[in-house]
C-alpha atoms as a PDB file:
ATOM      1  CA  UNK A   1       9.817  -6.986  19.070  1.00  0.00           C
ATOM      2  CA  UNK A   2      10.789  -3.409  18.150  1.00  0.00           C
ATOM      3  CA  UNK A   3       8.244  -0.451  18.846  1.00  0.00           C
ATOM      4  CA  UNK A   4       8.716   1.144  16.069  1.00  0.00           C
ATOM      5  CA  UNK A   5       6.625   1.308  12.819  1.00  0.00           C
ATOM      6  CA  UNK A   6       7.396   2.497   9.554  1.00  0.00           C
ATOM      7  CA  UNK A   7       4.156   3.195   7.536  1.00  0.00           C
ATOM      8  CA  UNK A   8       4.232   2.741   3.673  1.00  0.00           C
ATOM      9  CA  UNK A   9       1.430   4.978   2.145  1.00  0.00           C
ATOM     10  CA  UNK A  10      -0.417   3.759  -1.591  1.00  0.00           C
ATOM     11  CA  UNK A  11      -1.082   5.292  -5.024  1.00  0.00           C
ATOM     12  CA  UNK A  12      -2.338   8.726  -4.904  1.00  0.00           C
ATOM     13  CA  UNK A  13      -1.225   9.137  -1.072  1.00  0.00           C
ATOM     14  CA  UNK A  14       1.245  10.355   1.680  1.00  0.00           C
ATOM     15  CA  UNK A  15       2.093  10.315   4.720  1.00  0.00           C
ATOM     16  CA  UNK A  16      -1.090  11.851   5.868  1.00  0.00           C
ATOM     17  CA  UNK A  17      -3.536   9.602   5.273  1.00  0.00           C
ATOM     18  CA  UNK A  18      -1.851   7.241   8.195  1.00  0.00           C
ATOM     19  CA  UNK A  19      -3.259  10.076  10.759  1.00  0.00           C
ATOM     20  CA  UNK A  20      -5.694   7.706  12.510  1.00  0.00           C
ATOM     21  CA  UNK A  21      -3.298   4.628  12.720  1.00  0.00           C
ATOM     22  CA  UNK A  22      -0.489   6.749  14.026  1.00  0.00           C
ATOM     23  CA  UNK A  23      -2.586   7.847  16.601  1.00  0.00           C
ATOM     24  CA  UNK A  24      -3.737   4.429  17.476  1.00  0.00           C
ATOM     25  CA  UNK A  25      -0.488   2.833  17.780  1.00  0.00           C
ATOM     26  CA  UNK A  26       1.326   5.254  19.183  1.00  0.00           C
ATOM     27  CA  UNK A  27      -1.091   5.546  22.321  1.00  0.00           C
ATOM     28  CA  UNK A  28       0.273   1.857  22.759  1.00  0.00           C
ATOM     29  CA  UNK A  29       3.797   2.946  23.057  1.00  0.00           C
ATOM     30  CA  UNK A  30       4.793   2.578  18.921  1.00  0.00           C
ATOM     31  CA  UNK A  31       7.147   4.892  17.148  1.00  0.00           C
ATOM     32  CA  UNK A  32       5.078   5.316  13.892  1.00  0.00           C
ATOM     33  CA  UNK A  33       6.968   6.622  10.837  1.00  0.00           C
ATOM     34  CA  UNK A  34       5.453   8.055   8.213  1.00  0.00           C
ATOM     35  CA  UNK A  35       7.326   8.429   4.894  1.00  0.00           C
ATOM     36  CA  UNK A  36       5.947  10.345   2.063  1.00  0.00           C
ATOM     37  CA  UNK A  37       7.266   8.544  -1.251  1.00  0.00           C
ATOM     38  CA  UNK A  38       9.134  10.615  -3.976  1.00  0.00           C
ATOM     39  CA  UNK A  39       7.188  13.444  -5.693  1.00  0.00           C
ATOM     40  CA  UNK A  40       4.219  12.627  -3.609  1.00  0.00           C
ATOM     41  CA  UNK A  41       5.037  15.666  -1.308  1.00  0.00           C
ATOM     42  CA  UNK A  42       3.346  18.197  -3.300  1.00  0.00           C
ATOM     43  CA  UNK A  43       0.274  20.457  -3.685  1.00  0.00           C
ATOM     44  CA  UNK A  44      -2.282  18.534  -5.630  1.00  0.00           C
ATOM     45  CA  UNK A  45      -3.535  21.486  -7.082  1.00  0.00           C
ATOM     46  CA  UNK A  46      -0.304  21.956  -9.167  1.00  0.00           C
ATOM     47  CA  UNK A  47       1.670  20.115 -11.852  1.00  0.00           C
ATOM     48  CA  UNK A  48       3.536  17.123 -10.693  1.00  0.00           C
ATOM     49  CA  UNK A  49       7.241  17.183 -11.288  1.00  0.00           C
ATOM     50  CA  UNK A  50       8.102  15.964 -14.401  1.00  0.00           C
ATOM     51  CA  UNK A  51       9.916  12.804 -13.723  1.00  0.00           C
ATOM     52  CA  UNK A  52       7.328  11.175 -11.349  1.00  0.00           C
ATOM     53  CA  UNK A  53       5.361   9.729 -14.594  1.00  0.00           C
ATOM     54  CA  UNK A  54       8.570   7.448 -15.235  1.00  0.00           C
ATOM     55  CA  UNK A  55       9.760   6.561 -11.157  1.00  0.00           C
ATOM     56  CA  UNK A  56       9.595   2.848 -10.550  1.00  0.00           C
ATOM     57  CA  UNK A  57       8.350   0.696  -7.593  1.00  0.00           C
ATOM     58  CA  UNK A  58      12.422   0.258  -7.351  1.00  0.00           C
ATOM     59  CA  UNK A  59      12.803   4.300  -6.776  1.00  0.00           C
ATOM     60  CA  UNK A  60      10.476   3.841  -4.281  1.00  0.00           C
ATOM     61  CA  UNK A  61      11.922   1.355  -2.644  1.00  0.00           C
ATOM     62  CA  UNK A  62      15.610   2.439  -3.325  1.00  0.00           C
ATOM     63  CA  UNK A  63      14.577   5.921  -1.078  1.00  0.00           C
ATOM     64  CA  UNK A  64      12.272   3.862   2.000  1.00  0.00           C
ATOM     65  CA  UNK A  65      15.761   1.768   2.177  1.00  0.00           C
ATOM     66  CA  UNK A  66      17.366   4.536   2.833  1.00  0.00           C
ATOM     67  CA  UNK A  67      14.920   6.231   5.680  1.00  0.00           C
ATOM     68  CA  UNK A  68      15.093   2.378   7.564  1.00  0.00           C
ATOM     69  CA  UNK A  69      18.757   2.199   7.261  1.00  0.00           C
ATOM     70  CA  UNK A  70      18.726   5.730   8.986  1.00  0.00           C
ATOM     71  CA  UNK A  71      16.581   4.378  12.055  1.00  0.00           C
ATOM     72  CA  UNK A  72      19.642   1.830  12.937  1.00  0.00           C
ATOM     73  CA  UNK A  73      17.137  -0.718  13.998  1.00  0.00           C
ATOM     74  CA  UNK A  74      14.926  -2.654  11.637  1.00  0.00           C
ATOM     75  CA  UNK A  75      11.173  -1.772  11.919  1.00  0.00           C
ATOM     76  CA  UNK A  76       7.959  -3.568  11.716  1.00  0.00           C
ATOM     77  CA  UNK A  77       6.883  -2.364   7.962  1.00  0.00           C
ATOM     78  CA  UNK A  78       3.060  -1.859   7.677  1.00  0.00           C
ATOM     79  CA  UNK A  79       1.966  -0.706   4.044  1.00  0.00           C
ATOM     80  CA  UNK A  80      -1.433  -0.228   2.475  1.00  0.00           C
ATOM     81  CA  UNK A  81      -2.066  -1.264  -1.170  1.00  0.00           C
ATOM     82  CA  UNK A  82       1.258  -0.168  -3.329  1.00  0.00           C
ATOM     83  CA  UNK A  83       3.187   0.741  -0.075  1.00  0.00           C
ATOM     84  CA  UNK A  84       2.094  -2.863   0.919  1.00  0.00           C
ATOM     85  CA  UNK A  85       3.863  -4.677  -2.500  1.00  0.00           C
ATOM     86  CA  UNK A  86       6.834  -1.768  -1.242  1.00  0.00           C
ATOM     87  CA  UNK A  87       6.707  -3.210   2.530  1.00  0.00           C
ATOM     88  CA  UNK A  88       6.852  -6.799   0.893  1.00  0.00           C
ATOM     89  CA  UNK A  89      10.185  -5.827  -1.137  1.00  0.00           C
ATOM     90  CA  UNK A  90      11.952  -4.171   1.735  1.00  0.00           C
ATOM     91  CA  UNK A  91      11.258  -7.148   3.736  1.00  0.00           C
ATOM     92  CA  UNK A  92      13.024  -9.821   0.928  1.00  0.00           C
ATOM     93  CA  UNK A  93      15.610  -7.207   1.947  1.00  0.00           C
ATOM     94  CA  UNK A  94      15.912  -7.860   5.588  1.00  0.00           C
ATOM     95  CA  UNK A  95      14.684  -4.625   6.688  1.00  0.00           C
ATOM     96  CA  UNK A  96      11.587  -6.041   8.388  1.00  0.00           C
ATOM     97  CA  UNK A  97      11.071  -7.485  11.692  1.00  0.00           C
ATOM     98  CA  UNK A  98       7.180  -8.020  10.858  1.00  0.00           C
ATOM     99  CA  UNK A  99       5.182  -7.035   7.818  1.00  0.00           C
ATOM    100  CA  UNK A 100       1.719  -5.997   8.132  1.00  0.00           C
ATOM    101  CA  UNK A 101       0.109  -5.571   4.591  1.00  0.00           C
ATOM    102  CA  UNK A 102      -3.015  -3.890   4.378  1.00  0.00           C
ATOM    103  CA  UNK A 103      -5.239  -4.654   1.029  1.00  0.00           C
ATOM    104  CA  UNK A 104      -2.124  -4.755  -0.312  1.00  0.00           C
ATOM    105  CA  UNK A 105      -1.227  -5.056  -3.969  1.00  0.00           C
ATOM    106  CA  UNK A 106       0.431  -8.140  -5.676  1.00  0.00           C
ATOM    107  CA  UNK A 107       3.789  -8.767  -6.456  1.00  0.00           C
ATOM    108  CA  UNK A 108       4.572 -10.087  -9.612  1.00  0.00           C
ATOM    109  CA  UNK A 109       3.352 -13.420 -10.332  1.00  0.00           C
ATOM    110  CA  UNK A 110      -0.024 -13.379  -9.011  1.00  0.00           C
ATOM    111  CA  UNK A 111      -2.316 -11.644 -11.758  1.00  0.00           C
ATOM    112  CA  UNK A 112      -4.624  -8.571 -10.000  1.00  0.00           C
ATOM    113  CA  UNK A 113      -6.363  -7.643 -13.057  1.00  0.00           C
ATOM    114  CA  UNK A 114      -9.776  -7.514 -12.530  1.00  0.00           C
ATOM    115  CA  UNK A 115     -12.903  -5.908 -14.353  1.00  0.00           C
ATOM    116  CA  UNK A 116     -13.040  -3.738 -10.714  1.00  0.00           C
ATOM    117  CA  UNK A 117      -9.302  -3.185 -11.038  1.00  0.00           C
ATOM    118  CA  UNK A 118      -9.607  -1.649 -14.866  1.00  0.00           C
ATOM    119  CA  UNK A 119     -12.748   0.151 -13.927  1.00  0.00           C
ATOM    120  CA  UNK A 120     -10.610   1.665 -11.029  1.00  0.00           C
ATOM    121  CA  UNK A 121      -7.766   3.438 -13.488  1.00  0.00           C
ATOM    122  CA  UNK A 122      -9.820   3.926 -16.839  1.00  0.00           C
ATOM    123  CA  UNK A 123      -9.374   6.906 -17.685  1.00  0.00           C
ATOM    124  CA  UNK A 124      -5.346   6.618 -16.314  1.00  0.00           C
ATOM    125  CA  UNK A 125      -5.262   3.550 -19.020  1.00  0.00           C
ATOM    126  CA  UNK A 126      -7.460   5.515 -21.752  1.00  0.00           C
ATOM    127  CA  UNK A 127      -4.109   7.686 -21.833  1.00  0.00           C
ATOM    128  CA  UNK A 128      -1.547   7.089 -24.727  1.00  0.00           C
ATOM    129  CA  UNK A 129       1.576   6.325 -23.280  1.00  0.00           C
ATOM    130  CA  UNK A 130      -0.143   6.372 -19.638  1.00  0.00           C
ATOM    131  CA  UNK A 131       2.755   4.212 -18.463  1.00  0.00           C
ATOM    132  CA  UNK A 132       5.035   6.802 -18.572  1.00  0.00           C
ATOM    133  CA  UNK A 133       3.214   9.698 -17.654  1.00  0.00           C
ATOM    134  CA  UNK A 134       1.578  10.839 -14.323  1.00  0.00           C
ATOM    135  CA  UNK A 135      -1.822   9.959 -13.938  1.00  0.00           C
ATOM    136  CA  UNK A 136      -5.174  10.150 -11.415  1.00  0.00           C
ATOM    137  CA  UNK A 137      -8.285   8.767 -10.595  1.00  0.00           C
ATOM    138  CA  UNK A 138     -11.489  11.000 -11.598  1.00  0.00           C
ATOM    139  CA  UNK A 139     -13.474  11.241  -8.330  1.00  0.00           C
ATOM    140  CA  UNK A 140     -15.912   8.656  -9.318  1.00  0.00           C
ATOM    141  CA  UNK A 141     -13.403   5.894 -10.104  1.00  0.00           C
ATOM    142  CA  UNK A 142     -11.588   6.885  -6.259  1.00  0.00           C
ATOM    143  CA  UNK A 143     -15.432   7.117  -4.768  1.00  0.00           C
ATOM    144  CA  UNK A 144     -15.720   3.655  -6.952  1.00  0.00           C
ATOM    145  CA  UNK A 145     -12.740   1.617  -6.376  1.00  0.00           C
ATOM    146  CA  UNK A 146     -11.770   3.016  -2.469  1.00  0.00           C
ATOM    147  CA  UNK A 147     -13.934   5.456  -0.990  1.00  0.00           C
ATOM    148  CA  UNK A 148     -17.621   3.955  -1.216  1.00  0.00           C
ATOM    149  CA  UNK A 149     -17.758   3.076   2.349  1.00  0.00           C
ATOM    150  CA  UNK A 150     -16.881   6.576   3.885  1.00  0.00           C
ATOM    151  CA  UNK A 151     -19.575   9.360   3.968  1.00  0.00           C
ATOM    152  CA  UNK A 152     -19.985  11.218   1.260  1.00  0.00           C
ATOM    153  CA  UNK A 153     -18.611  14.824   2.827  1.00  0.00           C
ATOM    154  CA  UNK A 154     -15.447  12.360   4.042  1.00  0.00           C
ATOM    155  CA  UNK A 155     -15.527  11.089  -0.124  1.00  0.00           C
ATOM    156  CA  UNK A 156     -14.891  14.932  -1.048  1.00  0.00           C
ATOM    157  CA  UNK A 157     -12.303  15.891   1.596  1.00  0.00           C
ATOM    158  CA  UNK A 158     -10.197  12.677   1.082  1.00  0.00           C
ATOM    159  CA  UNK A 159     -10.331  13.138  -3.137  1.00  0.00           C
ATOM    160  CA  UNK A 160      -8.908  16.663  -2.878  1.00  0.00           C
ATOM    161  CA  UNK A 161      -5.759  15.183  -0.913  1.00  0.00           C
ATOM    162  CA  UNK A 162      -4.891  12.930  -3.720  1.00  0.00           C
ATOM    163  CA  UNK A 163      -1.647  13.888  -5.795  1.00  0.00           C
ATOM    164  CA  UNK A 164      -0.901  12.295  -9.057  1.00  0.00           C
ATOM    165  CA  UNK A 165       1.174   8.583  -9.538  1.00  0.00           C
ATOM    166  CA  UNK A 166       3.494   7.050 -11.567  1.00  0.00           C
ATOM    167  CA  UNK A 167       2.104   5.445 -14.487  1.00  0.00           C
ATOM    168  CA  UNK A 168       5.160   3.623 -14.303  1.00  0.00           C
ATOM    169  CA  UNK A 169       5.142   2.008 -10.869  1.00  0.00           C
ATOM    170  CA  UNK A 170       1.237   1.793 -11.725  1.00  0.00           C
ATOM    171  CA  UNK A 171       2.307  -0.343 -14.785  1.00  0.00           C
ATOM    172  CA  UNK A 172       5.035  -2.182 -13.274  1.00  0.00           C
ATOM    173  CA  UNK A 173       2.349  -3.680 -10.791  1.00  0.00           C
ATOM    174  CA  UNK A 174      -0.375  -4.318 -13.147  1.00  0.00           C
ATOM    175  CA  UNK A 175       1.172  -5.291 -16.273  1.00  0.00           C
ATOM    176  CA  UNK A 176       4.298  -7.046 -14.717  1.00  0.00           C
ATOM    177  CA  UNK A 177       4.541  -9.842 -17.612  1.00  0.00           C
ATOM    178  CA  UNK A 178       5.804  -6.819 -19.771  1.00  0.00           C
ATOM    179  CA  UNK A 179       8.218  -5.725 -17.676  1.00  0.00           C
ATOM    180  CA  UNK A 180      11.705  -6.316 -17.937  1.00  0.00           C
ATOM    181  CA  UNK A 181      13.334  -5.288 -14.496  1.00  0.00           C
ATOM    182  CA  UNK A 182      10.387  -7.087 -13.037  1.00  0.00           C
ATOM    183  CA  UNK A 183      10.467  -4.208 -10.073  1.00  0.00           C
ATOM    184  CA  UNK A 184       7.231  -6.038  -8.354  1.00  0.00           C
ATOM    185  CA  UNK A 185       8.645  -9.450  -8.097  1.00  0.00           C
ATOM    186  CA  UNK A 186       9.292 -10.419  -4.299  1.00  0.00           C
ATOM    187  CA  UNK A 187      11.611 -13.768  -3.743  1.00  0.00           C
ATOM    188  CA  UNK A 188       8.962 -15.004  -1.199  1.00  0.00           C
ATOM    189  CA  UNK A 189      12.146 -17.427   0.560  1.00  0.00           C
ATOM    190  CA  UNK A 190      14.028 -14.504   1.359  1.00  0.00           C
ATOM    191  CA  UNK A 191      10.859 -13.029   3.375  1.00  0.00           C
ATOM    192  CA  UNK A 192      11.469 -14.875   6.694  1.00  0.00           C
ATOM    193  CA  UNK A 193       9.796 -12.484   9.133  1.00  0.00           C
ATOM    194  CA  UNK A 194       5.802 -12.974  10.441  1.00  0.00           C
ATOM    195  CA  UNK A 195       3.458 -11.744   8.059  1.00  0.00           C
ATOM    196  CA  UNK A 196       0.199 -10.632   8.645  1.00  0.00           C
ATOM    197  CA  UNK A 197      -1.452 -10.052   5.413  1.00  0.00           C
ATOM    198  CA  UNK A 198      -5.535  -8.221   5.697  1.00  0.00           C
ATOM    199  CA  UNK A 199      -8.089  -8.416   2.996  1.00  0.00           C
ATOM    200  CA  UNK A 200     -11.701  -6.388   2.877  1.00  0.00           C
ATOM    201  CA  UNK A 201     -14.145  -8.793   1.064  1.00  0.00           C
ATOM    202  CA  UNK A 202     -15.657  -5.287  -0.373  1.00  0.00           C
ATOM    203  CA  UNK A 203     -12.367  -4.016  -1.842  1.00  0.00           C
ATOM    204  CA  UNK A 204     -12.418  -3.428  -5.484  1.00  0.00           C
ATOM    205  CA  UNK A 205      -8.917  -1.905  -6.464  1.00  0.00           C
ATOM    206  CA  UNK A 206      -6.769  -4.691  -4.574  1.00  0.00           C
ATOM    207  CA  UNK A 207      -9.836  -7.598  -4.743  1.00  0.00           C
ATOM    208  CA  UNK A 208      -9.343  -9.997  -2.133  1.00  0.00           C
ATOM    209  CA  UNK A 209      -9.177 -13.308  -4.240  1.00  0.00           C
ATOM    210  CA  UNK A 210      -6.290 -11.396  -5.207  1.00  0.00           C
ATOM    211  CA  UNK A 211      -4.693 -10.709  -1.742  1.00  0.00           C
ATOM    212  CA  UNK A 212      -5.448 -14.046  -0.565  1.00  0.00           C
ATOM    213  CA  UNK A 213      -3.071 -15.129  -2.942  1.00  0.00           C
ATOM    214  CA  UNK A 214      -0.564 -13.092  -1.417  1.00  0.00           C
ATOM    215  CA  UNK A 215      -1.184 -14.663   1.836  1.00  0.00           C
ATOM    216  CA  UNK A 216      -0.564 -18.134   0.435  1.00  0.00           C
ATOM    217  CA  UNK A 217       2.534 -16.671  -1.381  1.00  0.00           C
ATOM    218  CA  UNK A 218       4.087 -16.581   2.115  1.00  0.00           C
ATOM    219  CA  UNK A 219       3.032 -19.556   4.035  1.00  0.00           C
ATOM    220  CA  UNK A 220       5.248 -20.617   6.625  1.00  0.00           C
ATOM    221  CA  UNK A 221       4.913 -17.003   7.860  1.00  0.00           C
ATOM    222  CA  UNK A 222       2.136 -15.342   7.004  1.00  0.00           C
ATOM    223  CA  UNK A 223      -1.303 -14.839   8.962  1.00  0.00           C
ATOM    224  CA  UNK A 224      -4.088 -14.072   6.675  1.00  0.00           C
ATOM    225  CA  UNK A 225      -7.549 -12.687   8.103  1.00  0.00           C
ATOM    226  CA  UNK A 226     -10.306 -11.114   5.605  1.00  0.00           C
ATOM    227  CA  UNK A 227     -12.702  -8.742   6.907  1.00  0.00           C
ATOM    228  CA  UNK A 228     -16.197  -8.431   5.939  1.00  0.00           C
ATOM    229  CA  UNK A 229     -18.562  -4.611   5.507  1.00  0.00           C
ATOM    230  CA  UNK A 230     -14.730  -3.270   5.023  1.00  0.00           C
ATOM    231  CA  UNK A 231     -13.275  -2.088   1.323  1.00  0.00           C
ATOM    232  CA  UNK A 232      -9.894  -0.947   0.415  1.00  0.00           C
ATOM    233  CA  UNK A 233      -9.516   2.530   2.624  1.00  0.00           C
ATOM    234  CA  UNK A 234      -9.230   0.668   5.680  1.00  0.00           C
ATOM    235  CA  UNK A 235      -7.016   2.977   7.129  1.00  0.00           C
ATOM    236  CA  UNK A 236      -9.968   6.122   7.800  1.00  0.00           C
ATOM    237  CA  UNK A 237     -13.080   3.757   6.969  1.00  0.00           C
ATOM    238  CA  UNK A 238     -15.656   3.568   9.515  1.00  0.00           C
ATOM    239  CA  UNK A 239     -14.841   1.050  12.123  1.00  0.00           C
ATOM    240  CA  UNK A 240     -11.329   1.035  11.066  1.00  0.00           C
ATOM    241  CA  UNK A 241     -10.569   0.566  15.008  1.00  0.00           C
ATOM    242  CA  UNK A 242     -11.563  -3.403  14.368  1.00  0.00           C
ATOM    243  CA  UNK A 243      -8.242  -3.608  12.205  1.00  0.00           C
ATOM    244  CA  UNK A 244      -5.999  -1.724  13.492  1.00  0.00           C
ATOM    245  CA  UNK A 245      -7.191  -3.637  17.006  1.00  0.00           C
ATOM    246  CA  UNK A 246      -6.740  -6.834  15.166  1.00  0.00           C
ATOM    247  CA  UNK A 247      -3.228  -5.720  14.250  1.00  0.00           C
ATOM    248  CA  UNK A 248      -2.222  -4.589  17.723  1.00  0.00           C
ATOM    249  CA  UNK A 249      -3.352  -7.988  18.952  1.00  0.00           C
ATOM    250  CA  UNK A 250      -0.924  -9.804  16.475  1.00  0.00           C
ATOM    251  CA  UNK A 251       1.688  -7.590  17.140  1.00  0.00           C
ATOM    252  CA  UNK A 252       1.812  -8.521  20.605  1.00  0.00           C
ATOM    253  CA  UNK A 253       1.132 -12.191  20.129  1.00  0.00           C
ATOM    254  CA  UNK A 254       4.670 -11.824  18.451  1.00  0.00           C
ATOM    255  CA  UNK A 255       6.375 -10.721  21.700  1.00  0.00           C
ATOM    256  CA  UNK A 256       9.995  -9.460  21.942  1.00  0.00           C
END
C-alpha cells in the first residue's frame, strides 16, 4: 500500500484545517498532501474572486486530477464532507488506491436533504440566485451544523478561517435532480479500491442516515463504522485521535 495521502478539504475550508491529521499520519511514516481547492486560497476577510460562485464539483475535481497525476503514483484519497463526494469521484477515476471518506457528502442519487442540512445553509439558500453566487455560513449555522462539539474559544478561531463556497458545487450536491451535468454522480462499479467510509451519529450537515447510505452504495468494498459523542468536524474535534487511530488501523489491515 502506498504511504502517501492526499487530503481533500470541505466547504468553507483548505488545506489547513488537515493540521492535526497530517501530523498524525505522518509520525507513522505517511506523505500527507494537502491541496487547497480553487479560489479557496484566499484571505477571508476579502472578496472572493468572482468566478468561484459558478466553479463546479467537476472544476474541483478537474484541478485534484491534476495534483495526483503529478505525484506519479496513485494515493490513498482521504476527504472530509465535499472533499469526501471529490475523493469518491477521483476514485471512479482510478486515482485511488484506498478511499477514506470522512462525514462525507452524497453523491448523486442518495437524497441528503435534511431539516439539519437546510438549517445548516439558510441564509446561503435565502439568497436569490445563491446557486451561482459565493456564499457562507453565519457563525451560528457553522457553530450549529459543525462546530458544537469544540470549545467555544476553538468555535471563534475556526469560524474566522472560513472563506466563502461555490453556490454552485453547493447546489450541484444538494439539489442534484436539477442538474444537468450531474457533476456529483459517482459510477459506484468503477470504484474498485477499499473503502472506508466514517459517520458521527451527532453530525448535522452530512447526517449519518445519510452517509450510511454511502457506505451501502459501495458494498463489496467499503467498511463502514459510525462513531458516537462525535459530529461533523472530526478532523480538530475533541478526541479526534479515536478516528484518525481507527483509520491508521484500517490502513494497515490493507497491507502492501
Amino acid at each position: 500500500m502506498t504511504k502517501t495521502i492526499v487530503m481533500i478539504h470541505g466547504m468553507w475550508g483548505g488545506g489547513w484545517y488537515w493540521e492535526n491529521y497530517a501530523k498524525y499520519f505522518e509520525a507513522r511514516g505517511y506523505r500527507c498532501v494537502r491541496p487547497t481547492l480553487r479560489f479557496h486560497d484566499m484571505n477571508p476577510q476579502e472578496t472572493p474572486h468572482p468566478q468561484l460562485g459558478k466553479t463546479s464539483l467537476l472544476d474541483y475535481a478537474e484541478d485534484l486530477e491534476k495534483a495526483i497525476r503529478a505525484l506519479n503514483e496513485i494515493p490513498i484519497l482521504m476527504g472530509h464532507s465535499m472533499g469526501g463526494l471529490l475523493a469518491q469521484i477521483l476514485g471512479s477515476r482510478g486515482l485511488a488506491k484506498a478511499l477514506v471518506l470522512l462525514t462525507t457528502a452524497s453523491p448523486a442519487g442518495i437524497m441528503a436533504l435534511r431539516l439539519s442540512v437546510i438549517r445548516s445553509f439558510w441564509s446561503m439558500l435565502m439568497q436569490w440566485g445563491f446557486w451561482k453566487k459565493p456564499g457562507r455560513q453565519k457563525f451560528e449555522e457553522a457553530v450549529y451544523s459543525m462546530l458544537h462539539l469544540l470549545p467555544g474559544e476553538e468555535q471563534k478561531k475556526t469560524f474566522e478561517r472560513f472563506v466563502y463556497e461555490s453556490g454552485r458545487a453547493a447546489s450541484e450536491i444538494g439539489f442534484w435532480l436539477f442538474d444537468r451535468r450531474n457533476a456529483a454522480a459517482v459510477d459506484a462499479s468503477k470504484v474498485t479500491c477499499p473503502v472506508l467510509v466514517i459517520g458521527a451519529a451527532e453530525d448535522r450537515i452530512t447526517p449519518v442516515s445519510v452517509v450510511r447510505k454511502v457506505g451501502e452504495k459501495y458494498q463489496g468494498v467499503a467498511t463502514y463504522k459510525e462513531f458516537a459523542g462525535h459530529a461533523h468536524w472530526v478532523v480538530a474535534e475533541p478526541g479526534w485521535e479515536e478516528i484518525a487511530g481507527y483509520v491508521n488501523e484500517w490502513l494497515n489491515q490493507l497491507g502492501n
